[in-house]
C-alpha atoms as a PDB file:
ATOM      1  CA  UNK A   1       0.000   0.000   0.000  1.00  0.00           C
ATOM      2  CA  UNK A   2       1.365   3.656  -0.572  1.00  0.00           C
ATOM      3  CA  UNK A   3       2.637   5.332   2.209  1.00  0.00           C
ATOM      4  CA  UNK A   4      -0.374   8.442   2.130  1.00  0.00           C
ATOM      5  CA  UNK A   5       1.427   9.968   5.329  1.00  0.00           C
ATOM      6  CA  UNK A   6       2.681  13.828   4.892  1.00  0.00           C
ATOM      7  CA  UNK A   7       6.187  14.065   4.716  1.00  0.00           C
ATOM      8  CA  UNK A   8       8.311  16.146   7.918  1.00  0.00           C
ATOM      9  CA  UNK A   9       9.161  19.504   6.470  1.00  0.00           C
ATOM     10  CA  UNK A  10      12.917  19.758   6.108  1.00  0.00           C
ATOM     11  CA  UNK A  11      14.839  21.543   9.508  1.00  0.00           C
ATOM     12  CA  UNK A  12      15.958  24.879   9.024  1.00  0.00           C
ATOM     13  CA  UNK A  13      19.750  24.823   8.839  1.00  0.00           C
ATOM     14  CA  UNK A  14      21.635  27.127  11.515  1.00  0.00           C
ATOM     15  CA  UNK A  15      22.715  30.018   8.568  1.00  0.00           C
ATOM     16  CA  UNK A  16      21.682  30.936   5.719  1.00  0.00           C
ATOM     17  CA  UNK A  17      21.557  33.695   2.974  1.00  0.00           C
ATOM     18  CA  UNK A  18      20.114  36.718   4.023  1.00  0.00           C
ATOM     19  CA  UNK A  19      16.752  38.028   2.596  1.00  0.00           C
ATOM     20  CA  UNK A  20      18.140  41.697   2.581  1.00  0.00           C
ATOM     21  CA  UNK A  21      22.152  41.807   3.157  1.00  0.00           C
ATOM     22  CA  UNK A  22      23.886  43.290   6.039  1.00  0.00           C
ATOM     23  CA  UNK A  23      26.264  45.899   4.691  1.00  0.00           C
ATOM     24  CA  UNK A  24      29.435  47.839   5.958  1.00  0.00           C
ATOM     25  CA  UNK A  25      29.729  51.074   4.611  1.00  0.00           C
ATOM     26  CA  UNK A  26      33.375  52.268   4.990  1.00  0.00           C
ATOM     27  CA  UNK A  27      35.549  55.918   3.545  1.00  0.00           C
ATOM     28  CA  UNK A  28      38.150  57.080   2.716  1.00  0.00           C
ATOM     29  CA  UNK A  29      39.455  60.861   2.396  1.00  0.00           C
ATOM     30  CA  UNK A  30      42.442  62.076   0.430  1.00  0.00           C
ATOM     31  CA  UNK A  31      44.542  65.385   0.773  1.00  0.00           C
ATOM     32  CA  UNK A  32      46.139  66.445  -2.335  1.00  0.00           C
ATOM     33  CA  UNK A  33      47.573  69.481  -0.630  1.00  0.00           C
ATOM     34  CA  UNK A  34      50.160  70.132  -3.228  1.00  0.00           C
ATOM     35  CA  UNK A  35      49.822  67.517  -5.684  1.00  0.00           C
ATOM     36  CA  UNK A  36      46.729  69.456  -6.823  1.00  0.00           C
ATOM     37  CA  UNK A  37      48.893  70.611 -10.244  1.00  0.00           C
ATOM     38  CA  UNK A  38      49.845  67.033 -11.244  1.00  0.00           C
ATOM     39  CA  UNK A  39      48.302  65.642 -14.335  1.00  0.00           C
ATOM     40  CA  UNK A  40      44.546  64.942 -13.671  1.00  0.00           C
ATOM     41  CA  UNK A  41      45.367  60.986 -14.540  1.00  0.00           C
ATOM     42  CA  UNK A  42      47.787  60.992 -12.012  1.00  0.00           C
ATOM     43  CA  UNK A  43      45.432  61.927  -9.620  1.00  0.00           C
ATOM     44  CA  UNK A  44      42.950  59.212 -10.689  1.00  0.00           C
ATOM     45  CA  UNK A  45      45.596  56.583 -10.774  1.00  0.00           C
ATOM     46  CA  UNK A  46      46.151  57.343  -7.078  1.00  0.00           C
ATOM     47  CA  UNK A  47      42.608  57.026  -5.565  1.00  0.00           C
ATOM     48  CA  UNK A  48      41.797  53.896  -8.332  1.00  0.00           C
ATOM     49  CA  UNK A  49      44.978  52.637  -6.882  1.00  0.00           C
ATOM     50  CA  UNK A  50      43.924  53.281  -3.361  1.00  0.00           C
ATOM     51  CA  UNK A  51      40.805  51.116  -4.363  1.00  0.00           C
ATOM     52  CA  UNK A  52      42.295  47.600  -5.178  1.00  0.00           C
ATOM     53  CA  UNK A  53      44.708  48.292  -2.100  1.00  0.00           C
ATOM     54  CA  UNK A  54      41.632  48.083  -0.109  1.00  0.00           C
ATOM     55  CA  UNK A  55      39.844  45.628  -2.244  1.00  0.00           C
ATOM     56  CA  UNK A  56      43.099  43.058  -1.729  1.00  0.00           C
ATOM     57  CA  UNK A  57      43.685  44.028   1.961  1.00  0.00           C
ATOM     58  CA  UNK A  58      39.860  42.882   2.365  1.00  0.00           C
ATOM     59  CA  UNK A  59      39.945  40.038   0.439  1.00  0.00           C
ATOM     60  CA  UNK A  60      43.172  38.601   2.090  1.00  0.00           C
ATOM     61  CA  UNK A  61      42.265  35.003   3.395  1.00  0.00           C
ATOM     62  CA  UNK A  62      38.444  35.697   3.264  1.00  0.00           C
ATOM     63  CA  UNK A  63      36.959  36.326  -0.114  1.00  0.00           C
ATOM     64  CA  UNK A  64      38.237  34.850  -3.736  1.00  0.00           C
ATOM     65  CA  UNK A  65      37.096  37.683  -6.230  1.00  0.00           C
ATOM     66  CA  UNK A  66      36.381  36.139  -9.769  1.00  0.00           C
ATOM     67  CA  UNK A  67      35.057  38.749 -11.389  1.00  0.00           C
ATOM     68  CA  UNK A  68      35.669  42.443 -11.546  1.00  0.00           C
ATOM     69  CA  UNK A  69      33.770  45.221 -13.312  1.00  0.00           C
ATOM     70  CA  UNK A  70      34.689  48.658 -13.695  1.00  0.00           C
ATOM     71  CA  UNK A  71      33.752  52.195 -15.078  1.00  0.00           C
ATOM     72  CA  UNK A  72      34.939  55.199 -16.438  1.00  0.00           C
ATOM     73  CA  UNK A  73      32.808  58.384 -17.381  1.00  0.00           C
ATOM     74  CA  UNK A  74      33.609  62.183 -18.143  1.00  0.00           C
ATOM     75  CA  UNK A  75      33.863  64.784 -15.116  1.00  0.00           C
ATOM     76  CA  UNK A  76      34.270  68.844 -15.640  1.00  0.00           C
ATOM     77  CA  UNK A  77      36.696  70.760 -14.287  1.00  0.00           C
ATOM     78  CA  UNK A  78      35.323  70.552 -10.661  1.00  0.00           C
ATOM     79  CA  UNK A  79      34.979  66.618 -10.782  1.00  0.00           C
ATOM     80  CA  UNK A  80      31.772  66.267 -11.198  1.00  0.00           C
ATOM     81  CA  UNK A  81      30.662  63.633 -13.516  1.00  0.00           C
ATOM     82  CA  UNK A  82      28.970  64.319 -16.716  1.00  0.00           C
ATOM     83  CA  UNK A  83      25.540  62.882 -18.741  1.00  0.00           C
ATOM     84  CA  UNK A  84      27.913  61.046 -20.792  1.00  0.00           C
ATOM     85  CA  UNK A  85      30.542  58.697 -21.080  1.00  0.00           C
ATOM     86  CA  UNK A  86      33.223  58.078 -23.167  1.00  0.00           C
ATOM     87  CA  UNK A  87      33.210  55.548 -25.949  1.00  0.00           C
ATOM     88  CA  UNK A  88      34.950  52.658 -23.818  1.00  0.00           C
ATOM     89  CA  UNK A  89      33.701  53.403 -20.936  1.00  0.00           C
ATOM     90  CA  UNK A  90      33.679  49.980 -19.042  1.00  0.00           C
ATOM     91  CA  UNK A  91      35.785  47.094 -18.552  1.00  0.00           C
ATOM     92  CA  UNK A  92      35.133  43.037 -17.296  1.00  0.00           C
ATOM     93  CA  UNK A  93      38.013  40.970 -15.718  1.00  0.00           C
ATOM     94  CA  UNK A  94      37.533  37.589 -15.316  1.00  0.00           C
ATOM     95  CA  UNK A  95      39.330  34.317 -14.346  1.00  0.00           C
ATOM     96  CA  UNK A  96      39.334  30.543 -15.008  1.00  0.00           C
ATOM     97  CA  UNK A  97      37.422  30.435 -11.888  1.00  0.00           C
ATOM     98  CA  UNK A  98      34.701  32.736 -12.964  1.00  0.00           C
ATOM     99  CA  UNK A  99      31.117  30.855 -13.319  1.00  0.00           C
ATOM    100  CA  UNK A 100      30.679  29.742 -17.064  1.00  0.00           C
ATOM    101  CA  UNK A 101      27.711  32.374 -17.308  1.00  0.00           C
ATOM    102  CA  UNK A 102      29.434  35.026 -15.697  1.00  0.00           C
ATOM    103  CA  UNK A 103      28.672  38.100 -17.617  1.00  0.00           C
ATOM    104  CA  UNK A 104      29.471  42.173 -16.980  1.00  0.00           C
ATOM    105  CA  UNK A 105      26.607  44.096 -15.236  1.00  0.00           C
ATOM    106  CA  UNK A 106      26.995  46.258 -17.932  1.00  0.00           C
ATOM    107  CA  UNK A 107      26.278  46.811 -21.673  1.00  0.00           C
ATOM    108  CA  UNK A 108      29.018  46.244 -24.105  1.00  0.00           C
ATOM    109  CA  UNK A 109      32.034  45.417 -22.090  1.00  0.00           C
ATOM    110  CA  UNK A 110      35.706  45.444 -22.983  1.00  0.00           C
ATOM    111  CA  UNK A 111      36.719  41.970 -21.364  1.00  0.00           C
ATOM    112  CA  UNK A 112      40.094  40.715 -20.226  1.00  0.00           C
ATOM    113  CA  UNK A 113      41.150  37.515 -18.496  1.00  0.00           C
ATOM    114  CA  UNK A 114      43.420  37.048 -16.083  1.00  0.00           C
ATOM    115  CA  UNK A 115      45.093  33.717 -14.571  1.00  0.00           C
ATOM    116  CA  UNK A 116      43.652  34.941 -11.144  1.00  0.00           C
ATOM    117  CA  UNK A 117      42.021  38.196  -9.333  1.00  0.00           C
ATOM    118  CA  UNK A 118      44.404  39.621  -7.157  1.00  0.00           C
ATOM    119  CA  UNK A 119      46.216  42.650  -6.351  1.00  0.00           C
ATOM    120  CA  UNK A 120      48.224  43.129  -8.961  1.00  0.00           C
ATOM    121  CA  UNK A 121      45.811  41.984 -11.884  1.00  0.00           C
ATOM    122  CA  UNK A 122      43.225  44.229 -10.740  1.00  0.00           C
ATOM    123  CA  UNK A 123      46.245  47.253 -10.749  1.00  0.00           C
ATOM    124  CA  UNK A 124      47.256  46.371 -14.119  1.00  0.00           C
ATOM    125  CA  UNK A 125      43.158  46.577 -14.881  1.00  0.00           C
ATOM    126  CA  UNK A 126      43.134  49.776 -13.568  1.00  0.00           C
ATOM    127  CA  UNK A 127      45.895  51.018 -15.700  1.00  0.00           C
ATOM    128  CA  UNK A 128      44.685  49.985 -18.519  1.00  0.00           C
ATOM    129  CA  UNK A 129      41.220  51.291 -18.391  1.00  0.00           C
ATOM    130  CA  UNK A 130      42.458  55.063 -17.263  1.00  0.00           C
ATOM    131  CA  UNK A 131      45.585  54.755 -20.167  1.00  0.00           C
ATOM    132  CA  UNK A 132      43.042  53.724 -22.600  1.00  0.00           C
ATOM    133  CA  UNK A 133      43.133  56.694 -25.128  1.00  0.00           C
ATOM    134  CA  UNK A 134      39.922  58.558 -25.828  1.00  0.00           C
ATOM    135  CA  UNK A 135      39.443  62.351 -26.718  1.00  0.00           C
ATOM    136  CA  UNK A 136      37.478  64.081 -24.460  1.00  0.00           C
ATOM    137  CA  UNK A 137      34.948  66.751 -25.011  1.00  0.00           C
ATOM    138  CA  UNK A 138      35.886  70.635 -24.402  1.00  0.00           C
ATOM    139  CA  UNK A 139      36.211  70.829 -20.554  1.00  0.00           C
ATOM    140  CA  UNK A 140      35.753  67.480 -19.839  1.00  0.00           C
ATOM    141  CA  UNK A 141      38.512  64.394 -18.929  1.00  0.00           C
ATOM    142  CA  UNK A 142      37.836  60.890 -17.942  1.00  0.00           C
ATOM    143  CA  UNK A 143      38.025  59.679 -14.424  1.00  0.00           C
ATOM    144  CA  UNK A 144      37.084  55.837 -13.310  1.00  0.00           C
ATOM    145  CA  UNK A 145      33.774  55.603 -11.725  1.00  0.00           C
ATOM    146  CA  UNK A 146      33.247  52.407  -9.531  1.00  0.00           C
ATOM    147  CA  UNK A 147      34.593  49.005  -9.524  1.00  0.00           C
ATOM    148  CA  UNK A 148      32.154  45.598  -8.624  1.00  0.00           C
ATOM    149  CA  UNK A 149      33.088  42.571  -7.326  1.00  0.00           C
ATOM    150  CA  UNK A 150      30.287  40.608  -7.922  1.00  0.00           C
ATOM    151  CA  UNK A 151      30.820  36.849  -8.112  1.00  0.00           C
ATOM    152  CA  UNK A 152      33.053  35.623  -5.198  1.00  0.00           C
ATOM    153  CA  UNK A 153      34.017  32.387  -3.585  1.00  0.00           C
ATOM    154  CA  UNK A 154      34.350  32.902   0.690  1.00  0.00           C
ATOM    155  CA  UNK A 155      36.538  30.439   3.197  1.00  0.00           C
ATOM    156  CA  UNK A 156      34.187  29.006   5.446  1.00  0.00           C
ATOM    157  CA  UNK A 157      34.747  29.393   9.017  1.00  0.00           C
ATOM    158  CA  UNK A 158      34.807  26.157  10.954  1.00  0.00           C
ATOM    159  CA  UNK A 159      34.446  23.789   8.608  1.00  0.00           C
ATOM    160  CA  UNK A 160      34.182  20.564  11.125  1.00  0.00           C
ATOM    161  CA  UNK A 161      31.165  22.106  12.697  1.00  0.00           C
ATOM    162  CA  UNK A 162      29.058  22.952   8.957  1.00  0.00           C
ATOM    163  CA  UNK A 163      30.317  20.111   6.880  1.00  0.00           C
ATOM    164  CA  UNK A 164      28.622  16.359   7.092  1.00  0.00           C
ATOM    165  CA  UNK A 165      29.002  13.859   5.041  1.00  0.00           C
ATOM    166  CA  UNK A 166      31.502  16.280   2.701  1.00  0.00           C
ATOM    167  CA  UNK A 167      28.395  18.025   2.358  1.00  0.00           C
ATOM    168  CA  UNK A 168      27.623  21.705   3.540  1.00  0.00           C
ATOM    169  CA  UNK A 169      23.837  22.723   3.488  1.00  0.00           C
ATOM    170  CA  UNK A 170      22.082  26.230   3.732  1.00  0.00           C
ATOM    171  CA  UNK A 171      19.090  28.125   4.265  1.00  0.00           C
ATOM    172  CA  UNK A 172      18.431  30.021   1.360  1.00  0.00           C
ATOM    173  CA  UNK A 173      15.503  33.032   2.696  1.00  0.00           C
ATOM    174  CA  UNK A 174      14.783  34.737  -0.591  1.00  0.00           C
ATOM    175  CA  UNK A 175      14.104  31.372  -2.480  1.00  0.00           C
ATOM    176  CA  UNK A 176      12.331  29.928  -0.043  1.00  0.00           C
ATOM    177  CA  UNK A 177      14.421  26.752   0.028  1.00  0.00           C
ATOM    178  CA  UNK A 178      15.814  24.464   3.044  1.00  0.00           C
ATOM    179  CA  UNK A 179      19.038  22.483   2.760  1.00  0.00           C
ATOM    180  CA  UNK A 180      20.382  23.616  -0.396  1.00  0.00           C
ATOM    181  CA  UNK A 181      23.399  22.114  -1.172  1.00  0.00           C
ATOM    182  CA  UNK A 182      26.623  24.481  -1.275  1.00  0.00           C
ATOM    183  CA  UNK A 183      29.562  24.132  -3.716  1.00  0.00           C
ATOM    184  CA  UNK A 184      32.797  23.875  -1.858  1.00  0.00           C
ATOM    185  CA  UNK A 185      36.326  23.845  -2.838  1.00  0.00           C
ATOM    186  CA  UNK A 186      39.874  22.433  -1.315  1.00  0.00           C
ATOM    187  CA  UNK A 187      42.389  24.631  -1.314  1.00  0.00           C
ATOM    188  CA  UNK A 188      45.804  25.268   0.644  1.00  0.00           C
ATOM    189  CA  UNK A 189      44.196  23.053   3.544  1.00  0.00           C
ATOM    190  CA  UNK A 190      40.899  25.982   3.508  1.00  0.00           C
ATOM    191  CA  UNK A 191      37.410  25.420   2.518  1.00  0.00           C
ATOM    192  CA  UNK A 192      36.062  27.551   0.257  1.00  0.00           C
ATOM    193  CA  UNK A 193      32.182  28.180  -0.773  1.00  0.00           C
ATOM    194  CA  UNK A 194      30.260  29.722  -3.544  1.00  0.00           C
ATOM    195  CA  UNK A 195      26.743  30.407  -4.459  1.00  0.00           C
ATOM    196  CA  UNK A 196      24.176  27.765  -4.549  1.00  0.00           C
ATOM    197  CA  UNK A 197      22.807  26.603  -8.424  1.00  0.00           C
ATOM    198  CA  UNK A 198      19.334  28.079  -7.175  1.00  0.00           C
ATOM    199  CA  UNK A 199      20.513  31.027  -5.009  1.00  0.00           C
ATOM    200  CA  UNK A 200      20.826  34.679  -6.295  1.00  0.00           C
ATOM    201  CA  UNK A 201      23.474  35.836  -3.509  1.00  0.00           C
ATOM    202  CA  UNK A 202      27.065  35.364  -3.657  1.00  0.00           C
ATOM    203  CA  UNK A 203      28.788  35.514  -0.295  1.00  0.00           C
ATOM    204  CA  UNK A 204      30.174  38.815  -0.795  1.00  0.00           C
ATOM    205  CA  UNK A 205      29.492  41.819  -2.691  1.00  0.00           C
ATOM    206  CA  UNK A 206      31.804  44.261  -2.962  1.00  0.00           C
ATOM    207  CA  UNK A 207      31.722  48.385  -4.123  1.00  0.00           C
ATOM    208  CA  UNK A 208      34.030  51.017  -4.540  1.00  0.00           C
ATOM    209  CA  UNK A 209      33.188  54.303  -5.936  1.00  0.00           C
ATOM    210  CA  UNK A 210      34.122  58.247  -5.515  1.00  0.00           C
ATOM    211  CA  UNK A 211      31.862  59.549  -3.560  1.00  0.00           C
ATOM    212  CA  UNK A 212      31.133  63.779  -2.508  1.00  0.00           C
ATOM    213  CA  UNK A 213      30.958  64.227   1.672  1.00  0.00           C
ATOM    214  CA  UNK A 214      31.029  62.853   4.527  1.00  0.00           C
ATOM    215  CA  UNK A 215      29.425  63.017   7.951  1.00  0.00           C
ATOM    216  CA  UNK A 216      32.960  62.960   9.683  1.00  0.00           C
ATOM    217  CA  UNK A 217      32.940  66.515  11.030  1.00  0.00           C
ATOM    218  CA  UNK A 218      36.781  66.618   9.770  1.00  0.00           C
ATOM    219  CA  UNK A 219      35.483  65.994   6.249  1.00  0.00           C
ATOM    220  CA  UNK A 220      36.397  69.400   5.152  1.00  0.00           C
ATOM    221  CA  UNK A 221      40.161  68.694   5.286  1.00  0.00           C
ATOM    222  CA  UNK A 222      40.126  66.154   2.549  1.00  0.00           C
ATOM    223  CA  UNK A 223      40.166  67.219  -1.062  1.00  0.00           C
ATOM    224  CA  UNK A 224      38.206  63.823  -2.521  1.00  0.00           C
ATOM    225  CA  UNK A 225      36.664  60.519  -1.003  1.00  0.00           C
ATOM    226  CA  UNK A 226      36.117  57.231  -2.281  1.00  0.00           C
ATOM    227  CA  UNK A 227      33.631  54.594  -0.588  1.00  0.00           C
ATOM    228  CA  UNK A 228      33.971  51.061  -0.022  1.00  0.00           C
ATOM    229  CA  UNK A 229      30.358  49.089   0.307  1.00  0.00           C
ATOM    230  CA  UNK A 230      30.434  45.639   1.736  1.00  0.00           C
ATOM    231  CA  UNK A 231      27.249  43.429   1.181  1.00  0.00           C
ATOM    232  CA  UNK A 232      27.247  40.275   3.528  1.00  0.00           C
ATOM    233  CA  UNK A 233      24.839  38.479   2.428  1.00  0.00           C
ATOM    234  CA  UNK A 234      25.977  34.850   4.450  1.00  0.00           C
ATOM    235  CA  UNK A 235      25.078  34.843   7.822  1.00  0.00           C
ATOM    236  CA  UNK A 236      28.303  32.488   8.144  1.00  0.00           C
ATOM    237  CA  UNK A 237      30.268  36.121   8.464  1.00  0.00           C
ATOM    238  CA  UNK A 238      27.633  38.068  10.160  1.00  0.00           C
ATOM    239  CA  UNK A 239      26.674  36.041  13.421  1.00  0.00           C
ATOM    240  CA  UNK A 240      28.707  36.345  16.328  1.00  0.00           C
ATOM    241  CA  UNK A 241      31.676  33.425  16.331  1.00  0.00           C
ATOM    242  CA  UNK A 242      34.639  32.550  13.954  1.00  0.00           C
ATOM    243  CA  UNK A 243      33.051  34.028  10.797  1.00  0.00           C
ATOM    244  CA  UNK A 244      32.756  37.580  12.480  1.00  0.00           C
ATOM    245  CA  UNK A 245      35.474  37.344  13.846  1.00  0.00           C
ATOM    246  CA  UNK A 246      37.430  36.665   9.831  1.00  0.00           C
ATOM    247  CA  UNK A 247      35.348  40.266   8.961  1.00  0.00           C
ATOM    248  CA  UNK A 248      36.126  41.763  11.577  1.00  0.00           C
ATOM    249  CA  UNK A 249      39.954  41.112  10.963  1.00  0.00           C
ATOM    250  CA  UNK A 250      39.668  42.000   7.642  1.00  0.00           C
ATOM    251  CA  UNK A 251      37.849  45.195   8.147  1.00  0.00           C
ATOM    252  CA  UNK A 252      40.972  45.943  10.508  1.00  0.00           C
ATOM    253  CA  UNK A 253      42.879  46.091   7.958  1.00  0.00           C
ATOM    254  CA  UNK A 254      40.963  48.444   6.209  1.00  0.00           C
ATOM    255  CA  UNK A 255      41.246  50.608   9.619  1.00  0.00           C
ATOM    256  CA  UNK A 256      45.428  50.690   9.026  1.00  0.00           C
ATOM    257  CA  UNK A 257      45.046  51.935   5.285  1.00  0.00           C
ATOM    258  CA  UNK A 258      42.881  54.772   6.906  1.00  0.00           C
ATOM    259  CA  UNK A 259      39.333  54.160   5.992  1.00  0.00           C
ATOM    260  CA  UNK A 260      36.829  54.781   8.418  1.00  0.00           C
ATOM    261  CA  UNK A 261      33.028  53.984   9.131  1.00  0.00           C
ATOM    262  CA  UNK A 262      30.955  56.449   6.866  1.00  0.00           C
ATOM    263  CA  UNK A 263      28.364  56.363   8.893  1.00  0.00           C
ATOM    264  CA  UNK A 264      29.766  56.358  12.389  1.00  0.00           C
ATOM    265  CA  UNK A 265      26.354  56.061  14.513  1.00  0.00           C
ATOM    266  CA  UNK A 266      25.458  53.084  11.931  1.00  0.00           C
ATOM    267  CA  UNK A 267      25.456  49.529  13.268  1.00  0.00           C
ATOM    268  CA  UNK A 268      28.470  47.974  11.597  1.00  0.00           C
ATOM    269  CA  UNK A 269      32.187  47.265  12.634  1.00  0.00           C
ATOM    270  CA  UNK A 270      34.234  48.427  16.066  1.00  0.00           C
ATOM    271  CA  UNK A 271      37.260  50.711  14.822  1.00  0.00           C
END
């Protein structure tokens, strides 16, 4: 006879992917004092430099970037960015490791591969999108815009306690599913985790862009600002314990480079 009985629902795993991400919102100012006469390039070079310095420093040991996107557009003669942009105006690295249907967020992409995504691919990115040549429009010169790290692999935090059977299994909120099963990688004695088949979220999202102020009441000292945005969207990383505990180091190191909370009375990381 067939068994007619309702099946148990699945139990809830103890993390999962977040329905809306937690997200660290970090700053940094620069004083150009009296580099303010140095070729405009220059200038950009520095703070796109600053970028993947921060981007690597926050990566270190935590997050494998396989994909980066980034953007260039016209500003005027006070920095501020124009309607337009120029012809090439954005650029997609990607690796070996980057998912087979990994594709730009953007329209029309100049793409370049690279064996691997670390600090010195992304700077040799960099330099190639702001050396690109392009004539700009009467009063107008390009400046990079933002870089995205979109699709990214994360080393799980004690592995003995998630894995069983070789297999890791999480909550995933926004698709309503129980148990989904987690790819996982081997590597240097770490275990290392990417999105789900049937999930949307990637561990980590990551931002950097220029950005115009700050709520820092010393603000008014620093001649531009670029701002790092950190999208957790694990709650391996997030919860109290050994994940935290991996952001919260890597944040630190942030901290030494001299980026700061941009919204100090928001809930996020201790200085």
């Amino acid at each position: 006879m067939r068994d007619t009985r309702l099946s148990e629902p699945a139990e809830p795993t103890e993390h999962y992917i977040f329905n809306d991400s937690e997200t660290i919102v970090l700053e940094c100012g620069l004083q150009w004092g009296s580099v303010r006469d140095r070729d405009p390039i220059d200038l950009e070079r520095r703070t796109a430099h600053r970028a993947v310095r921060a981007l690597a420093a926050l990566c270190e040991g935590l997050i494998m970037p396989v994909t980066l996107d980034m953007t260039r557009n016209w500003v005027d003669a006070y920095d501020w960015p124009a309607d337009d942009s120029p012809p090439r105006w954005n650029w997609f690295l990607k690796t070996p490791q980057s998912p087979p249907d990994a594709r730009s967020m953007y329209v029309d992409p100049q793409v370049m591969e690279t064996a691997t995504l670390d600090e010195q691919s992304m700077l040799t990115a960099v330099d190639r999108m702001l050396d690109d040549p392009c004539e700009a429009p009467e009063g107008k010169r390009p400046a990079w815009g933002e870089m995205r790290i979109r699709h990214t692999w994360a080393r799980l935090p004690q592995p003995d306690r998630h894995i069983e059977n070789g297999e890791l299994r999480i909550d995933d909120h926004d698709d309503r599913a129980r148990r989904v099963p987690v790819p996982l990688e081997r590597r240097n004695g770490r275990i290392w985790v990417t999105v789900p088949e049937t999930s949307v979220w990637y561990p980590f999202l990551l931002r950097v862009n220029k950005t115009f102020g700050t709520v820092h009441p010393d603000g008014a000292k620093c001649d531009e600002f670029i701002e790092m945005t950190i999208d957790v969207n694990w709650s391996f990383w997030w919860h109290p314990g050994e994940g935290r505990a991996m952001l919260d180091h890597a944040v630190g190191r942030l901290f030494r480079q001299g980026w700061r909370n941009a919204e100090p009375q928001a809930k996020t990381l201790p200085h």
